[in-house]
Protein backbone atom coordinates (compact mmCIF):
# COMPACT_ATOMS: atom_id res chain seq x y z
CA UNK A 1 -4.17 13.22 9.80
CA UNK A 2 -1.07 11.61 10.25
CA UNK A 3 -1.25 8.83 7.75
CA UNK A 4 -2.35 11.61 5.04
CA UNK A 5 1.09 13.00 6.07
CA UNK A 6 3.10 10.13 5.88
CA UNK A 7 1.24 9.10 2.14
CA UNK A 8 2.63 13.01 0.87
CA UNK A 9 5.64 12.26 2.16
CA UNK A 10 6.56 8.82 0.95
CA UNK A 11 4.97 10.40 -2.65
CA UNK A 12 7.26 13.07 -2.43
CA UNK A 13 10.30 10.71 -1.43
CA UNK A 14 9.22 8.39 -4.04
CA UNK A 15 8.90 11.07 -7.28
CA UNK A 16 12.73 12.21 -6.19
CA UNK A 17 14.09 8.31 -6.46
CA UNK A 18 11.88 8.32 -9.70
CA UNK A 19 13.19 11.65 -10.86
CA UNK A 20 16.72 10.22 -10.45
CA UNK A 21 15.96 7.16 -12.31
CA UNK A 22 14.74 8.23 -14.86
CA UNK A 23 17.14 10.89 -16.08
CA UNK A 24 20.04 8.25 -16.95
CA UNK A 25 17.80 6.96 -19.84
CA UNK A 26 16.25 10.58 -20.71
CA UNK A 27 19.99 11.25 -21.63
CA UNK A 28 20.52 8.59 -23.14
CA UNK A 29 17.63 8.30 -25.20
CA UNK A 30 17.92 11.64 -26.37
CA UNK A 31 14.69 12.79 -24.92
CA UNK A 32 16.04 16.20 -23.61
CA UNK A 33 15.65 20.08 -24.23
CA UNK A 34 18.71 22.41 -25.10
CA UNK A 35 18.59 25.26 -22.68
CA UNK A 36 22.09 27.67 -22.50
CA UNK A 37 23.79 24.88 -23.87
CA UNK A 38 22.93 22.10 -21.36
CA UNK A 39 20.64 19.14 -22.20
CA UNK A 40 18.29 19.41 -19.94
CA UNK A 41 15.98 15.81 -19.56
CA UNK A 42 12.52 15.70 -20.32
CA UNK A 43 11.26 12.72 -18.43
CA UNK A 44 10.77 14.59 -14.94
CA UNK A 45 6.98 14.94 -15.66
CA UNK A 46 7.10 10.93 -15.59
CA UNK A 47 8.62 10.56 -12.48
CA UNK A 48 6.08 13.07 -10.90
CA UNK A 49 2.87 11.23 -12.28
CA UNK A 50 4.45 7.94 -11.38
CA UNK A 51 5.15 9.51 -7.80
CA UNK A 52 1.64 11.02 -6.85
CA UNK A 53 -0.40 8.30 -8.85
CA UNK A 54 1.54 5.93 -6.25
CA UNK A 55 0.81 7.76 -3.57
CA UNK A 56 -2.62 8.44 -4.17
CA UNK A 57 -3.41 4.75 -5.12
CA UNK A 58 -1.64 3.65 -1.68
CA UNK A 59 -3.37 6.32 0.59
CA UNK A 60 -7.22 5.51 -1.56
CA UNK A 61 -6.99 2.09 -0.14
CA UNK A 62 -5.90 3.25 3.08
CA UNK A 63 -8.65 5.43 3.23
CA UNK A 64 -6.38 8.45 3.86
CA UNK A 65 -6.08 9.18 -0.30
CA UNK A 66 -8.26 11.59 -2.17
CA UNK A 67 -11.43 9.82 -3.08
């Protein structure tokens, strides 16, 4: 029970570090959505695949993952 918490937790630390990574070169790139008059970035769906496909992959060896 415990390690299933600690693998959503390091997934959900781990998609926010992501998140902030990869808005620098969503902005940069261009790769972003026009809403009010900000640009928002578009790459946030990345960094939440890359996120809980980590944290799945590390907790399915563990054995605490989703099978």
């Amino acid at each position: 029970m415990l390690y299933g918490i600690l693998a959503a937790a390091s997934a959900l630390l781990l998609t926010a570090v992501l998140s902030a990574a990869v808005r620098v070169p969503a902005l940069r790139l261009g790769i972003v959505e026009r809403r009010r008059g900000r640009r928002v970035p578009l790459l946030g769906g990345v960094a939440v695949m890359g996120g809980v496909g980590a944290g799945g992959w590390v907790g399915g060896g563990r054995g605490v993952g989703p099978p």
